[in-house]
N, C-alpha and C. Protein backbone atom coordinates (compact mmCIF):
# COMPACT_ATOMS: atom_id res chain seq x y z
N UNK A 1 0.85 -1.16 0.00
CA UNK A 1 0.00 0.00 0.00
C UNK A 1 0.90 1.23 0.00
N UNK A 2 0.29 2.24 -0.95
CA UNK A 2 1.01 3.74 -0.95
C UNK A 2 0.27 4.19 -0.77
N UNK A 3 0.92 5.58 0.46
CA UNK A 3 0.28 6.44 0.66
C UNK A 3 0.99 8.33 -0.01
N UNK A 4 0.65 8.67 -0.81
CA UNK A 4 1.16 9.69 -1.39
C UNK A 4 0.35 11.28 -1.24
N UNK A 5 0.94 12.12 -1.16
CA UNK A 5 0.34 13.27 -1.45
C UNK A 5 0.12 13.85 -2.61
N UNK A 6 0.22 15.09 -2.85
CA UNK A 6 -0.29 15.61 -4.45
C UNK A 6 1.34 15.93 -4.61
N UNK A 7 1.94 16.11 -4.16
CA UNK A 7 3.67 15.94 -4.34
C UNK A 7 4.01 14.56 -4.38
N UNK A 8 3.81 13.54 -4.68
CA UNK A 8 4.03 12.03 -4.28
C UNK A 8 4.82 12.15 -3.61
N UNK A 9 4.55 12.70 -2.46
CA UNK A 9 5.56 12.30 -1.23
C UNK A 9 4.93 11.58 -0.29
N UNK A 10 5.65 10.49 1.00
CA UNK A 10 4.76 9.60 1.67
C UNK A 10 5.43 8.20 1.87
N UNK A 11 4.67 7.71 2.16
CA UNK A 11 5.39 6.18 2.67
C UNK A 11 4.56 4.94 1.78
N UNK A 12 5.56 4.33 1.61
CA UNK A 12 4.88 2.85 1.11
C UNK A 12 5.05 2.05 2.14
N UNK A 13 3.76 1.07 2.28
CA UNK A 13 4.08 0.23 3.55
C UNK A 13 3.60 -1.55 2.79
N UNK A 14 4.66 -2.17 3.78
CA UNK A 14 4.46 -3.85 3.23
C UNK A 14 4.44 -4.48 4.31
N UNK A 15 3.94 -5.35 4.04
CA UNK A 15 3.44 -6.32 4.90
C UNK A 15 4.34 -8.31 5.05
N UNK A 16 4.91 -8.36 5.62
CA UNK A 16 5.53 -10.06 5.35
C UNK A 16 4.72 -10.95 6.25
N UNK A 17 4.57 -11.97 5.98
CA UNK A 17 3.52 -12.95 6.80
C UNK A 17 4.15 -14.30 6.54
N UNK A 18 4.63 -14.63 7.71
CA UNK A 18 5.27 -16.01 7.94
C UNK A 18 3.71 -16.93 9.06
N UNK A 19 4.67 -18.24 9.07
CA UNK A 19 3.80 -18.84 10.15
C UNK A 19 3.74 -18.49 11.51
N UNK A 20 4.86 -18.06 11.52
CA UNK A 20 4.79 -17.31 13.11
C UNK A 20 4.81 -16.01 13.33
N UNK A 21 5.21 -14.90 12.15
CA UNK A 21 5.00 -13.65 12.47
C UNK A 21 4.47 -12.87 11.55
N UNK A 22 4.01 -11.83 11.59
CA UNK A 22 4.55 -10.36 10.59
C UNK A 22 4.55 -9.40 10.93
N UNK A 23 5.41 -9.32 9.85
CA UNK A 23 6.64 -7.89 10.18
C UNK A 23 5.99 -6.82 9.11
N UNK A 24 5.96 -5.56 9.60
CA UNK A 24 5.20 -4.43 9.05
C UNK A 24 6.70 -3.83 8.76
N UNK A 25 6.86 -3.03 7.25
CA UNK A 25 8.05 -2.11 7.12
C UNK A 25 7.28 -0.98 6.48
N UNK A 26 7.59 0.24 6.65
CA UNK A 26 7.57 1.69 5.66
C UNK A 26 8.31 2.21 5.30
N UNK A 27 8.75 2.45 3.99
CA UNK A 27 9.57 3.37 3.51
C UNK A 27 9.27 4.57 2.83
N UNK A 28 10.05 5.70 3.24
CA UNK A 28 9.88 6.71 2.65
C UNK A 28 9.87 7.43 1.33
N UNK A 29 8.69 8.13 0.67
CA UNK A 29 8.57 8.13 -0.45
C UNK A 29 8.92 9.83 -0.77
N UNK A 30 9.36 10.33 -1.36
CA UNK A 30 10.04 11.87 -1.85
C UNK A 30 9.93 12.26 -3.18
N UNK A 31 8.96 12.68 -3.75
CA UNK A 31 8.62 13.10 -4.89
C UNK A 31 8.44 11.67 -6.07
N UNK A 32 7.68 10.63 -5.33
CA UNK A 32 7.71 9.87 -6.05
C UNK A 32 8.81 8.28 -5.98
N UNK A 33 10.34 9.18 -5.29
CA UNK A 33 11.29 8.27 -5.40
C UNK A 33 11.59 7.55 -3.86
N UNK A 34 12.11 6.43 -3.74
CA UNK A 34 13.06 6.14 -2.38
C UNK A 34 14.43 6.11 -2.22
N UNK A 35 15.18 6.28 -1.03
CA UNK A 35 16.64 6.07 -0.72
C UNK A 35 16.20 4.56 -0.73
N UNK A 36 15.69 3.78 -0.04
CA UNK A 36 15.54 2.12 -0.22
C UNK A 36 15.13 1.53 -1.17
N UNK A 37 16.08 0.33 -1.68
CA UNK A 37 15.63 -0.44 -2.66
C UNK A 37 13.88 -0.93 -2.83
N UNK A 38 13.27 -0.42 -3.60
CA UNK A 38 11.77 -0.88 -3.78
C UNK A 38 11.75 -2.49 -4.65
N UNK A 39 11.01 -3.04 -3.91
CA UNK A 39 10.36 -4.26 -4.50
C UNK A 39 9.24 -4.17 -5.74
N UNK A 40 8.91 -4.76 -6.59
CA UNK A 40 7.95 -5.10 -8.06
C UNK A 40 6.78 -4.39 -7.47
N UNK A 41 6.54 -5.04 -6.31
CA UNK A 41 5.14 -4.75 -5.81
C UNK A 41 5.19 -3.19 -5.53
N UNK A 42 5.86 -3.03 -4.54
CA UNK A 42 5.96 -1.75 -4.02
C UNK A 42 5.92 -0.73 -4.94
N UNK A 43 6.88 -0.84 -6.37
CA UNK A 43 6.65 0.25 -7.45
C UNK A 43 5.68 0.43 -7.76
N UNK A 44 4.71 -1.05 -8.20
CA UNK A 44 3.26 -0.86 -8.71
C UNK A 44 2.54 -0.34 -7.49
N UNK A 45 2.19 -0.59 -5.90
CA UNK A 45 1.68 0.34 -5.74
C UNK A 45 2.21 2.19 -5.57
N UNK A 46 3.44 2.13 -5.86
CA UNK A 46 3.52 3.58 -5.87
C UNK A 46 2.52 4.10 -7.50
N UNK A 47 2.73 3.46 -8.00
CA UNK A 47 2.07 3.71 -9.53
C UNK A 47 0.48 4.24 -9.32
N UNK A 48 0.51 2.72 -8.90
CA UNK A 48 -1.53 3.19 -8.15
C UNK A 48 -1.71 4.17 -7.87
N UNK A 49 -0.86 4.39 -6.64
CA UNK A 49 -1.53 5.57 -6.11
C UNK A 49 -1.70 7.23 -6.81
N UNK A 50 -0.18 6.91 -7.11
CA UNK A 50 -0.26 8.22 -7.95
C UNK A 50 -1.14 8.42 -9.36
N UNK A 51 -1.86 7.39 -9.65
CA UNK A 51 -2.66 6.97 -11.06
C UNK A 51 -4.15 7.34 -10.44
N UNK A 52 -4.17 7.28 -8.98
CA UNK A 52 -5.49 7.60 -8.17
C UNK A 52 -6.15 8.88 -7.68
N UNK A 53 -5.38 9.74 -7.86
CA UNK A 53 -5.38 10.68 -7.55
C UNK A 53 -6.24 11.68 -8.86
């Protein structure tokens, strides 16, 4: 899930789900871009969101 502003700035957040846990991460989003490596998923929802608006 992305959450963006009208600047696509904001956080993308993911979710991991094992049998015994999950682990919630957010990374920071800055005009669209991250300092952290983004995952397939994570790009497409940055895409979404900004396609939602």
């Amino acid at each position: 899930m992305a959450i963006l502003d009208d600047r696509d700035t904001g956080v993308v957040i993911t979710g991991l789900h094992t049998r015994d846990r999950t682990r919630v991460y957010m990374k920071d989003i800055r005009v669209g871009k991250s300092n952290f490596e983004l995952s397939a998923e994570e790009k497409k929802a940055i895409l979404s969101a900004q396609k939602s608006k």
